[in-house]
Protein backbone atom coordinates (compact mmCIF):
# COMPACT_ATOMS: atom_id res chain seq x y z
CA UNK A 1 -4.42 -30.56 -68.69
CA UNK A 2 -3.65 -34.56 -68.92
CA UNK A 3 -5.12 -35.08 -65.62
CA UNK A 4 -7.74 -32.91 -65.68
CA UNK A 5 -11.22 -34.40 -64.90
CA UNK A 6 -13.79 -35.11 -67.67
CA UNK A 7 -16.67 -33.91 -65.59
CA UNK A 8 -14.59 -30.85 -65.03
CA UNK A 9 -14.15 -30.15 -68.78
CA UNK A 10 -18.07 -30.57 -69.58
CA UNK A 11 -18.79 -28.40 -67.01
CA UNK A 12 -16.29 -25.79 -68.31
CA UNK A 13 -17.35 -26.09 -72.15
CA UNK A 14 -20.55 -23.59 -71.87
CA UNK A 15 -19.48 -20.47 -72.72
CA UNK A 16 -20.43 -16.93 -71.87
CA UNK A 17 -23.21 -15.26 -73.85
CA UNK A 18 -20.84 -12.57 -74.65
CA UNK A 19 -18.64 -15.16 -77.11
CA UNK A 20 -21.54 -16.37 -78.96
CA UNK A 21 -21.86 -15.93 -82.70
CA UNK A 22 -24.88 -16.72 -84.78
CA UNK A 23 -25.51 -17.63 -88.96
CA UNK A 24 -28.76 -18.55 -89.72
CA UNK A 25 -30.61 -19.38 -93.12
CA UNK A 26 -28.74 -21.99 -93.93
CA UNK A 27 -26.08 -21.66 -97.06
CA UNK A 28 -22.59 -22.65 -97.66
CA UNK A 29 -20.25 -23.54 -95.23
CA UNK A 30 -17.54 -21.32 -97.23
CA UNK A 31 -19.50 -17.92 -96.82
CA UNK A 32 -19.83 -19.35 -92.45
CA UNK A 33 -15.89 -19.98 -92.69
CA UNK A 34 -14.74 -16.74 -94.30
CA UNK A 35 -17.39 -14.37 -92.46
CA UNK A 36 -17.22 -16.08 -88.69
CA UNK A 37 -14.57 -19.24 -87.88
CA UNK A 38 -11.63 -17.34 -89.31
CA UNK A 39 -13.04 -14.31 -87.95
CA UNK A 40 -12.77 -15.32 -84.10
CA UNK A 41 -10.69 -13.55 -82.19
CA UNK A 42 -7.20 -15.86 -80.39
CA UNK A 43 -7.36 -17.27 -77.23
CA UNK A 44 -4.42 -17.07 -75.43
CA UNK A 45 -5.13 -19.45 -72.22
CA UNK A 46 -3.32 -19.27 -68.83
CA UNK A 47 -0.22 -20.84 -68.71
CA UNK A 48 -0.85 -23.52 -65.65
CA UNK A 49 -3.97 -24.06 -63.70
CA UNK A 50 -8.33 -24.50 -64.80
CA UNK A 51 -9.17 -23.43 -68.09
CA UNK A 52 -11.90 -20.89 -67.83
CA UNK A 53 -15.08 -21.63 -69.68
CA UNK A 54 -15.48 -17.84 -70.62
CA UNK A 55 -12.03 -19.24 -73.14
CA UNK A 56 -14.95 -20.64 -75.50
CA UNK A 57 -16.44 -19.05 -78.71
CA UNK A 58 -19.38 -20.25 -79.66
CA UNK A 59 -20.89 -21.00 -83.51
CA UNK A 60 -24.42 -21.55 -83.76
CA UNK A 61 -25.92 -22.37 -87.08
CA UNK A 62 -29.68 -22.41 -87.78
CA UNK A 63 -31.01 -24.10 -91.11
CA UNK A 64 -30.06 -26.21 -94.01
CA UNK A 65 -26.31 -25.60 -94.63
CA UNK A 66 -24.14 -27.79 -97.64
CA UNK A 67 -20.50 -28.16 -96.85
CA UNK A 68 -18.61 -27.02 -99.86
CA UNK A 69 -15.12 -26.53 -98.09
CA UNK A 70 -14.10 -27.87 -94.45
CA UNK A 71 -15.09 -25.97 -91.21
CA UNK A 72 -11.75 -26.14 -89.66
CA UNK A 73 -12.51 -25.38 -85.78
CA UNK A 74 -9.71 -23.67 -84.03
CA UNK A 75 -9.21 -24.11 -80.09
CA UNK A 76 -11.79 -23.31 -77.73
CA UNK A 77 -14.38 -23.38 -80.33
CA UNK A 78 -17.56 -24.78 -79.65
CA UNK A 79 -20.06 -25.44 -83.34
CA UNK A 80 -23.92 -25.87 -82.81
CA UNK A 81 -26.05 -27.02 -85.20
CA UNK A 82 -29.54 -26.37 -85.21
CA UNK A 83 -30.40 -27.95 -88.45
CA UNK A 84 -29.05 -30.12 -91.49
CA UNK A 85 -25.59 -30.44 -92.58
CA UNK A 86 -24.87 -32.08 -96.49
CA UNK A 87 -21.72 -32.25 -97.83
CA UNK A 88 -22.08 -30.77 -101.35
CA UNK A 89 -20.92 -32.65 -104.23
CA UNK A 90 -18.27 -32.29 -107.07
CA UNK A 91 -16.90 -29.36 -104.20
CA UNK A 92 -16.39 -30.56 -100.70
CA UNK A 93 -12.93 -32.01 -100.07
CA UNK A 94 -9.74 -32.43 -98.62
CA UNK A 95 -7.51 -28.64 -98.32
CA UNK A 96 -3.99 -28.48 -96.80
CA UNK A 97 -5.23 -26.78 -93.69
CA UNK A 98 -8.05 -29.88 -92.95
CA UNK A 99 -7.08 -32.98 -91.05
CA UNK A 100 -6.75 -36.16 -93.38
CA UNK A 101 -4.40 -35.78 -95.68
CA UNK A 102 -3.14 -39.10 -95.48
CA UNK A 103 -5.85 -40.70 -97.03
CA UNK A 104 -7.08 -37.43 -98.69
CA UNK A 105 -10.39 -37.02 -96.44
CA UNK A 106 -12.77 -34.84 -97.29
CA UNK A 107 -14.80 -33.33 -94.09
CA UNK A 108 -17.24 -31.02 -93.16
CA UNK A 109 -16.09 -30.43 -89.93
CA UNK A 110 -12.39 -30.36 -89.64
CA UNK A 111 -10.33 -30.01 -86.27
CA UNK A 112 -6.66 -30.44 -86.16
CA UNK A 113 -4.08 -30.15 -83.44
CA UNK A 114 -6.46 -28.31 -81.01
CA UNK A 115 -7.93 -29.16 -77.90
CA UNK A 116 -11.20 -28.07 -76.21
CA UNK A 117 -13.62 -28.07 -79.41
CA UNK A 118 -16.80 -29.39 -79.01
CA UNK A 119 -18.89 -30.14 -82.25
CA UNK A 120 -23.06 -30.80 -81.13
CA UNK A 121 -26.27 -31.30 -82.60
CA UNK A 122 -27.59 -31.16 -85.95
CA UNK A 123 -27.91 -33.84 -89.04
CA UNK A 124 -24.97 -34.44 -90.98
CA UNK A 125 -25.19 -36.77 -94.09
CA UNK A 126 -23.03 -37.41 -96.84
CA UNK A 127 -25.57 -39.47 -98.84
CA UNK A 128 -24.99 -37.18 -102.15
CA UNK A 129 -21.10 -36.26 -102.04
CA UNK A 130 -18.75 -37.15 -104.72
CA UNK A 131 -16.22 -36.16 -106.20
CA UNK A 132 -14.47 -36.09 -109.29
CA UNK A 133 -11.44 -38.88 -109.85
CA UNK A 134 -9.79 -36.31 -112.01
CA UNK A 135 -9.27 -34.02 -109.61
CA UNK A 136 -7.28 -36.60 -107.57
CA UNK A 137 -7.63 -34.13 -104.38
CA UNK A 138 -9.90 -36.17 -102.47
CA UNK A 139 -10.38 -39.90 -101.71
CA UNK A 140 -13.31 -40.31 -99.05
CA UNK A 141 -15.64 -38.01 -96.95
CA UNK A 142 -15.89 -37.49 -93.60
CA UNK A 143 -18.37 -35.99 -91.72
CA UNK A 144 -16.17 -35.19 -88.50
CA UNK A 145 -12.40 -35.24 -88.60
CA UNK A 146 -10.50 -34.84 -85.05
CA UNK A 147 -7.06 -35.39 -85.53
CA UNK A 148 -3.92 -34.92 -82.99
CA UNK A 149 -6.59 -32.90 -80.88
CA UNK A 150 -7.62 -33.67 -77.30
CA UNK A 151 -9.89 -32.81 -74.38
CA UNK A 152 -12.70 -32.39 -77.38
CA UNK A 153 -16.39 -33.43 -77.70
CA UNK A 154 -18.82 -34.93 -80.27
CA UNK A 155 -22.16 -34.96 -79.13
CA UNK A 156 -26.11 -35.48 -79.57
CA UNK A 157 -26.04 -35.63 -83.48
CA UNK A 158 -27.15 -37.89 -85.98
CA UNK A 159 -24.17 -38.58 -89.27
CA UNK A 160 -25.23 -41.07 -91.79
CA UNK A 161 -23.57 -42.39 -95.50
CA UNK A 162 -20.33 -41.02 -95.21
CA UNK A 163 -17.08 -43.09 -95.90
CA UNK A 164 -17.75 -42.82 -99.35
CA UNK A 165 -15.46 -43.37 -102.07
CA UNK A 166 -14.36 -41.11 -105.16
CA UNK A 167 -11.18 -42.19 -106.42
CA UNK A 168 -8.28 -39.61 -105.72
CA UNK A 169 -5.07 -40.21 -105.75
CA UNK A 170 -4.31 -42.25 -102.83
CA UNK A 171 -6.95 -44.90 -104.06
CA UNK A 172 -5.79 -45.41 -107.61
CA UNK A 173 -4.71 -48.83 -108.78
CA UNK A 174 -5.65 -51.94 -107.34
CA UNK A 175 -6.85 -51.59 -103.51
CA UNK A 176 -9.16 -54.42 -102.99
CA UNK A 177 -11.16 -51.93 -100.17
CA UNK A 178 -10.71 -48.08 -101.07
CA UNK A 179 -13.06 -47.25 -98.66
CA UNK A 180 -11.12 -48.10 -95.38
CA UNK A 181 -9.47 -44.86 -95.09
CA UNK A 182 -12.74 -43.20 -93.71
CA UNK A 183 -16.47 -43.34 -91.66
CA UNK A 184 -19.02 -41.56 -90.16
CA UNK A 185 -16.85 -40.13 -87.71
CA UNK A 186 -12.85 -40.03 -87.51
CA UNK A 187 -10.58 -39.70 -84.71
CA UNK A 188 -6.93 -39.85 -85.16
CA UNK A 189 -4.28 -39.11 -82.34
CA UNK A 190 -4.90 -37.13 -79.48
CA UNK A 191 -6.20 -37.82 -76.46
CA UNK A 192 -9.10 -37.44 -73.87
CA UNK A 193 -11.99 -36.78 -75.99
CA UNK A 194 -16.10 -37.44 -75.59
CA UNK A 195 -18.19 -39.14 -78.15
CA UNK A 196 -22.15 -39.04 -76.41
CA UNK A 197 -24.99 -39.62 -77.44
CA UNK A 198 -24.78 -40.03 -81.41
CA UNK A 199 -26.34 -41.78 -83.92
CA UNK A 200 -24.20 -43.44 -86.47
CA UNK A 201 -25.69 -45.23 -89.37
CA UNK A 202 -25.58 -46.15 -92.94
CA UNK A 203 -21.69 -45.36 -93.50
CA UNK A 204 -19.79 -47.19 -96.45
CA UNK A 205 -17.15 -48.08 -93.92
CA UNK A 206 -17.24 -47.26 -90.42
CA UNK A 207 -19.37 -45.46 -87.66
CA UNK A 208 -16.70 -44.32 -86.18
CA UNK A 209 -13.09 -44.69 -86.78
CA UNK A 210 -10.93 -44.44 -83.77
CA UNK A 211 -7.18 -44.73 -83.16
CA UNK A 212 -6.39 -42.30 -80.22
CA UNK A 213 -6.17 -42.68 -76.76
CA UNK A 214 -8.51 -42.40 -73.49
CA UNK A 215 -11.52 -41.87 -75.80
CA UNK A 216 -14.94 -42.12 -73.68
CA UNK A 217 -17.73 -43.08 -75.92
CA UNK A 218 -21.13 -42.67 -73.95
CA UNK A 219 -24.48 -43.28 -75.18
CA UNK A 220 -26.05 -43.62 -79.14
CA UNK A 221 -26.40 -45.89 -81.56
CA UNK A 222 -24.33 -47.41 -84.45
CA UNK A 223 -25.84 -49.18 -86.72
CA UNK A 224 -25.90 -50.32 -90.43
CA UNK A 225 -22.69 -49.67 -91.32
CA UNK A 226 -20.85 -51.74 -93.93
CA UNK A 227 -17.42 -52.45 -91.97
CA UNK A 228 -17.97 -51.51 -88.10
CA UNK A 229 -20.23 -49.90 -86.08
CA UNK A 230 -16.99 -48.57 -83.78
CA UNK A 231 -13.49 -49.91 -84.86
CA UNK A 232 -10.61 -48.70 -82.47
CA UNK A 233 -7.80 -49.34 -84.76
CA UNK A 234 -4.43 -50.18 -83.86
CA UNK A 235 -2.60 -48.75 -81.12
CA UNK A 236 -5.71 -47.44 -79.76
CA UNK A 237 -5.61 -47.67 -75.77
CA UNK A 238 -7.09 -46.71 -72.41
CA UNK A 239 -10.66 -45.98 -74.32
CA UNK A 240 -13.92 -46.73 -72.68
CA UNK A 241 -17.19 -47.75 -74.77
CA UNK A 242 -19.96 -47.51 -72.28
CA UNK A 243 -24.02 -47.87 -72.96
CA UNK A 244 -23.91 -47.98 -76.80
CA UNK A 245 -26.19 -49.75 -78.93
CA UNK A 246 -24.34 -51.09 -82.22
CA UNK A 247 -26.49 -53.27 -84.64
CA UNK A 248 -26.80 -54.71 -87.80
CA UNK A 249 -22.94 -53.49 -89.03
CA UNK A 250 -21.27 -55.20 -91.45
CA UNK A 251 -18.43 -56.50 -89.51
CA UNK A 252 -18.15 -55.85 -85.49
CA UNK A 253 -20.62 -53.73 -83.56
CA UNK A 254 -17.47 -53.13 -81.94
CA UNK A 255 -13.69 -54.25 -83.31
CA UNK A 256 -10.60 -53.99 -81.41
CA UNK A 257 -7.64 -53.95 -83.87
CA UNK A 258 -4.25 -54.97 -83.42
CA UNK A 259 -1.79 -53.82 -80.96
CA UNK A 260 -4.75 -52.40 -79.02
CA UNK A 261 -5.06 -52.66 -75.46
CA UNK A 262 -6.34 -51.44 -71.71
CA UNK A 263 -9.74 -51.10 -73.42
CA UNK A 264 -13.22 -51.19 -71.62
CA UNK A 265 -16.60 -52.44 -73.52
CA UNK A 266 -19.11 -51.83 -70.29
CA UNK A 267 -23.14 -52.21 -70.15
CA UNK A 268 -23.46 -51.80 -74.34
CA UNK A 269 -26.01 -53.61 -76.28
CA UNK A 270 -25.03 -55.65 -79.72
CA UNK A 271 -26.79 -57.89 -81.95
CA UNK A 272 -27.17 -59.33 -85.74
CA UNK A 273 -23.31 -57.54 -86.77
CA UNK A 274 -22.18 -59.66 -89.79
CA UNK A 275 -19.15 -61.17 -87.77
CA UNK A 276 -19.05 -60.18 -83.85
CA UNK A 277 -21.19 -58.31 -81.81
CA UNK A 278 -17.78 -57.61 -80.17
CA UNK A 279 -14.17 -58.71 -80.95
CA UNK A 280 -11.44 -57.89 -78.92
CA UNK A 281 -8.95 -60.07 -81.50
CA UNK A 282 -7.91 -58.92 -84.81
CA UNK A 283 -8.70 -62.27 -86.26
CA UNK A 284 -6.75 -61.53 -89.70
CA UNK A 285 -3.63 -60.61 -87.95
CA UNK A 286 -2.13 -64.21 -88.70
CA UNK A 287 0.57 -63.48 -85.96
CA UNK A 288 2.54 -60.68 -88.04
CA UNK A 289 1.37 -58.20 -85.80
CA UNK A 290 1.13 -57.61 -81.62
CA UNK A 291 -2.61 -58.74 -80.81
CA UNK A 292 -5.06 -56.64 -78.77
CA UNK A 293 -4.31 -56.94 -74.92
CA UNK A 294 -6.13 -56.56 -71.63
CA UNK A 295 -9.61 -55.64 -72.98
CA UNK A 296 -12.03 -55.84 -70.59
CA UNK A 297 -15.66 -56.70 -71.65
CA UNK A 298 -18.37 -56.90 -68.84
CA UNK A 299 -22.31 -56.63 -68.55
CA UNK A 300 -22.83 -56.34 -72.17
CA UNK A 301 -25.62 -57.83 -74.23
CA UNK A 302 -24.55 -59.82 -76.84
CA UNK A 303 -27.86 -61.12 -78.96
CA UNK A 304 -29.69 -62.20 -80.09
CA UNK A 305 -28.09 -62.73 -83.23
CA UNK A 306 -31.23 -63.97 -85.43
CA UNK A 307 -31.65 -62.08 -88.16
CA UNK A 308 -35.52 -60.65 -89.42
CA UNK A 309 -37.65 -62.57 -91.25
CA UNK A 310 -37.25 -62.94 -94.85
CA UNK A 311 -33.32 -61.72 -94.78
CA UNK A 312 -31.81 -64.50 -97.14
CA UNK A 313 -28.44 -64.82 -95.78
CA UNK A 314 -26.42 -63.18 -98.86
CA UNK A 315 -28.39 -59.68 -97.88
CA UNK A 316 -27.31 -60.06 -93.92
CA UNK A 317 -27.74 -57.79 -92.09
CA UNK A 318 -31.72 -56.76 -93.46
CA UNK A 319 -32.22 -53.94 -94.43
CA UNK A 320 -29.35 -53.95 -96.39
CA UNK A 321 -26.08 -51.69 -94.84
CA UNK A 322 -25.31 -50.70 -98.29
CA UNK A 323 -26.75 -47.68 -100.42
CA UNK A 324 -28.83 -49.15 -103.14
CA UNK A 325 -26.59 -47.47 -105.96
CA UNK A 326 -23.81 -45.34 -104.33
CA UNK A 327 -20.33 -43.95 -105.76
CA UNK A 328 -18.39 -46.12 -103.67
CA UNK A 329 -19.80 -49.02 -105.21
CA UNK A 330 -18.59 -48.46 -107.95
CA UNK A 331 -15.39 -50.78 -107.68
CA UNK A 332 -17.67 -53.85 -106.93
CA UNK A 333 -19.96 -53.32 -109.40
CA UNK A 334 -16.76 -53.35 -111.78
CA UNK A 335 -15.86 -56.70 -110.45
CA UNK A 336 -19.51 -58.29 -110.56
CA UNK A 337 -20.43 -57.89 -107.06
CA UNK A 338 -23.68 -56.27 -105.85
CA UNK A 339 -23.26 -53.15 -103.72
CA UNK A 340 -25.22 -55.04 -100.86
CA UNK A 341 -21.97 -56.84 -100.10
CA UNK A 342 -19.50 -54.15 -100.88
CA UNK A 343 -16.47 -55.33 -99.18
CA UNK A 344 -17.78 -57.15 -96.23
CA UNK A 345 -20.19 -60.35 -96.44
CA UNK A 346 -22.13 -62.45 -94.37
CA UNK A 347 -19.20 -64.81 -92.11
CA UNK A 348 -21.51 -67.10 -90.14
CA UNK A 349 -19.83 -70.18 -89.92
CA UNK A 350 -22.65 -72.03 -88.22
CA UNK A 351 -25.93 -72.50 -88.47
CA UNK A 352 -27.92 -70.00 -90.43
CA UNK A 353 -29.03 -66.64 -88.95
CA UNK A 354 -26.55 -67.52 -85.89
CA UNK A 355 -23.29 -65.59 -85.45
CA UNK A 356 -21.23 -64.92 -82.80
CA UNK A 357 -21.47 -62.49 -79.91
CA UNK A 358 -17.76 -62.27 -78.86
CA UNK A 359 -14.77 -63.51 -80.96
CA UNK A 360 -11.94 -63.84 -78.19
CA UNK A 361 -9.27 -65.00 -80.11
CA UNK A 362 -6.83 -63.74 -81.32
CA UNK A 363 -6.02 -61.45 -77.94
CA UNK A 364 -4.01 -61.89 -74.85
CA UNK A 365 -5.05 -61.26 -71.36
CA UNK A 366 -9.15 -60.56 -72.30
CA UNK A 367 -11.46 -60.29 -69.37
CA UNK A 368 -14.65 -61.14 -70.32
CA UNK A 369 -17.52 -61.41 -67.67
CA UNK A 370 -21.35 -61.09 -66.88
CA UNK A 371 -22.30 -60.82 -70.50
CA UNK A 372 -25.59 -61.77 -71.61
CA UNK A 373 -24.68 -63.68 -74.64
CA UNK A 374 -28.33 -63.23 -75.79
CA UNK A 375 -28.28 -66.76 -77.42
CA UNK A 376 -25.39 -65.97 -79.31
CA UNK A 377 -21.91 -67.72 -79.53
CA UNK A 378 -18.37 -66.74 -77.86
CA UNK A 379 -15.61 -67.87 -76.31
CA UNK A 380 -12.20 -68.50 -78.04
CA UNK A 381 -12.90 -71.24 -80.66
CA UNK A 382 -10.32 -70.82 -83.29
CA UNK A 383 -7.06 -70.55 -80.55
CA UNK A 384 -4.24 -67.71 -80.44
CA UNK A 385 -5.73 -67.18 -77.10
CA UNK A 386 -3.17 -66.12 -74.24
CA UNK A 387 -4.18 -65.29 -70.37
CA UNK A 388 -8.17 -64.73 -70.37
CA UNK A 389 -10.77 -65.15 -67.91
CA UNK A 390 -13.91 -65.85 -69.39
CA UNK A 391 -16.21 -66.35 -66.16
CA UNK A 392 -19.90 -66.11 -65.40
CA UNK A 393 -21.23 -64.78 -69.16
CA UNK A 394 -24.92 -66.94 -69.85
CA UNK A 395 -27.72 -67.40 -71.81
CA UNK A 396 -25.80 -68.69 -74.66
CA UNK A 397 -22.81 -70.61 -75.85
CA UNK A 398 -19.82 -70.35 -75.19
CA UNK A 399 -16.22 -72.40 -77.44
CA UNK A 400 -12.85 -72.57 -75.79
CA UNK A 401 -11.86 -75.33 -78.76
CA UNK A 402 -8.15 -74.91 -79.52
CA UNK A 403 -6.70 -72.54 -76.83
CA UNK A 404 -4.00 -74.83 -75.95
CA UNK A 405 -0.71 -74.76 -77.17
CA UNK A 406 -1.21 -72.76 -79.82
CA UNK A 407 1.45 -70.86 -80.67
CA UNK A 408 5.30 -71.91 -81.03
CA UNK A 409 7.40 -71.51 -77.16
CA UNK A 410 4.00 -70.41 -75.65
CA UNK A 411 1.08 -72.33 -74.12
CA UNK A 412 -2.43 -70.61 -73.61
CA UNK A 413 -3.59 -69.58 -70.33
CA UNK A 414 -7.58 -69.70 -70.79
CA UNK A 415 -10.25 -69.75 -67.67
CA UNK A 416 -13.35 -70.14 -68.31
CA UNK A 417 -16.21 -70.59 -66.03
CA UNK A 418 -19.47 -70.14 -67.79
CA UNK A 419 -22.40 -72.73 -65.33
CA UNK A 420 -25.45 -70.60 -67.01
CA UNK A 421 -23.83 -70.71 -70.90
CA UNK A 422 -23.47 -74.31 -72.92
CA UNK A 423 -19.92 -74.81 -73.45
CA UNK A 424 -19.28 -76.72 -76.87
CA UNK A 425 -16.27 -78.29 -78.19
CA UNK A 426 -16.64 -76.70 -81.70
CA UNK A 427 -19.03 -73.77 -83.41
CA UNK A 428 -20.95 -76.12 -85.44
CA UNK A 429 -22.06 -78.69 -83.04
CA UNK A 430 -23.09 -75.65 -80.31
């Protein structure tokens, strides 16, 4: 199964008329899990060899459904939705059999430890959940929740304002961000799975949360988020991000965390994110912690990072990223911050209205070529940069300022080759 070919597996993921099963009318997803998911009948797949796309049941949903307990997807289960998805208030959140219970996650779809699942279509929001702090079962929602499952898909959806927060256990006391534990969209362990063509948008944290392996991330947007558009986390490796649009996010349009590596940003599209349009450093590491390596981050499009008119530089990026009054900002509002900051702000350290298309730093052995820097800044300006190539990126600026000799017993290793981009000696004076 490790080696078998994705084009293969998308191929093999349309079932057989025969395995279908249908709910329409809309309703609760409790009356769709007791009267059809726990209803399928087991698969029991060959032992060796192709897995048969006659294998997969199929769910399809028609109507307005509200999520008041998980869907948890077994193997071989493919979930259609023709229609709208809300996760229900003051009932929706985390059980023992759901994936999350780390960080308490509430989700309304919930796949754990499977493989071959594909979730598709539909509009999922959590833009009215909550949950009560007394209950102390549940800390953020989710809309999608993969975790230790591979050879899965997520595709041609919308998911906006979930990541919220509600207290819970795991959240109690003094956590300066208690929504980092969530997203639009989480992916945890596993391997081999297909994010295409979705639209991610309006989250309290993330569009979509990723530490896993050989993820492929095709097509859609992500987009107003209040931390990242897509954030693989640490450890996350071998993943390819190709022809994504990710605006307008409170952080990165794309972050690569620490002790990340062998990743691939190809042909994507980023402008006016509140730090990076793409950052293949974690730039709060400090050094306690291995730094991404060998990301690779070619033909991309990397501005411009002007801002609309009108968007005063506290409310970056316009329209705000933020609900005007949700749950989750609660906690700022108790420390006198306005929920349009929540826990990311505005970090342009230049000019105003002009961030940075690539943050380098902070990585070792970055490949970074033919991006369009869109009038935007990059390069490696604030050091801890080992072993890049930075060659043949234009129409912008580009800082190599302190890449030399920058860490104790080690001396950067930084080419850069840029003839179409200005170089400048430090951010301010580019």
């Amino acid at each position: 199964m490790s080696r078998m070919p994705l084009v293969l597996l998308l191929a093999q993921i349309v079932p057989s008329s025969a395995n279908e099963y249908r709910h329409t009318g809309g309703g609760l997803t409790s009356v769709v899990m007791a009267s059809i998911i726990s209803m399928l009948p087991p698969v029991t797949p060959p032992k060796a060899g192709v897995r048969p796309g006659s294998l997969m049941h199929t769910v399809r949903l028609c109507g307005a459904y509200q999520a008041d307990v998980p869907l948890v997807l077994p193997s071989y289960t493919r979930l259609i939705l023709n229609g709208t998805m809300d996760a229900l208030p003051y009932k929706l959140g985390w059980t023992a059999a759901s994936a999350g219970a780390a960080n308490q996650t509430a989700s309304m779809v919930s796949v754990k430890g499977a493989q071959m699942v594909s979730v598709e279509g539909g509009s999922w929001s959590c833009a009215k959940w909550n949950a009560s702090e007394a209950e102390g079962n549940c800390t953020t929602v989710t809309a999608i929740f993969f975790e230790l499952t591979s050879f899965s898909f997520i595709r041609n959806l919308k998911v906006t304002g979930c990541g919220s927060w509600a207290g819970g256990n795991v959240s109690v006391g003094s956590d300066p961000r208690p929504t980092y534990s969530s997203g639009n969209i989480r992916i945890h362990g596993g391997q081999s799975n297909v994010v295409q063509n979705v639209e991610s948008a309006h989250s309290d944290n993330r569009g979509l949360w990723a530490q896993t392996n050989k993820l492929v991330v095709t097509g859609g947007s992500f987009h107003h988020n209040n931390a990242d558009g897509i954030d693989l986390d640490s450890s996350s490796s071998h993943n390819t991000i190709h022809n994504v649009t990710a605006y307008m996010n409170g952080r990165m349009g794309i972050f690569m965390e620490f002790n990340s590596g062998y990743n691939t940003i190809v042909d994507c599209n980023m402008a006016g994110n509140h730090f990076a349009g793409i950052s293949p450093g974690s730039q709060d590491m400090g050094g306690w912690t291995p730094p991404p390596q060998y990301t690779v981050l070619i033909g991309n499009v990397l501005g411009p990072s002007t801002y609309p008119a009108g968007c005063p530089q506290s409310q970056r990026p316009c329209p705000s990223f933020c609900p005007t009054v949700p749950p989750s900002c609660r906690y700022f509002h108790s420390k006198g911050l306005p929920c349009g900051t929540c826990h990311y702000t505005d970090a342009a350290s230049g000019p105003s209205g002009f961030t940075r298309g690539m943050a380098v730093e902070g990585s070792i052995g970055t490949i970074a070529v033919l991006n369009d820097l869109g009038g935007s800044f990059g390069g490696a300006g604030s050091g801890r940069t080992f072993e890049a190539l930075v060659a043949l990126n234009y129409n912008g600026a580009i800082d190599n300022t302190g890449v030399l000799f920058d860490a104790p017993n080690k001396t950067s290793s930084v080419f850069s080759f840029n003839p179409d981009a200005k170089l400048c000696h430090t951010f301010h004076r580019c």
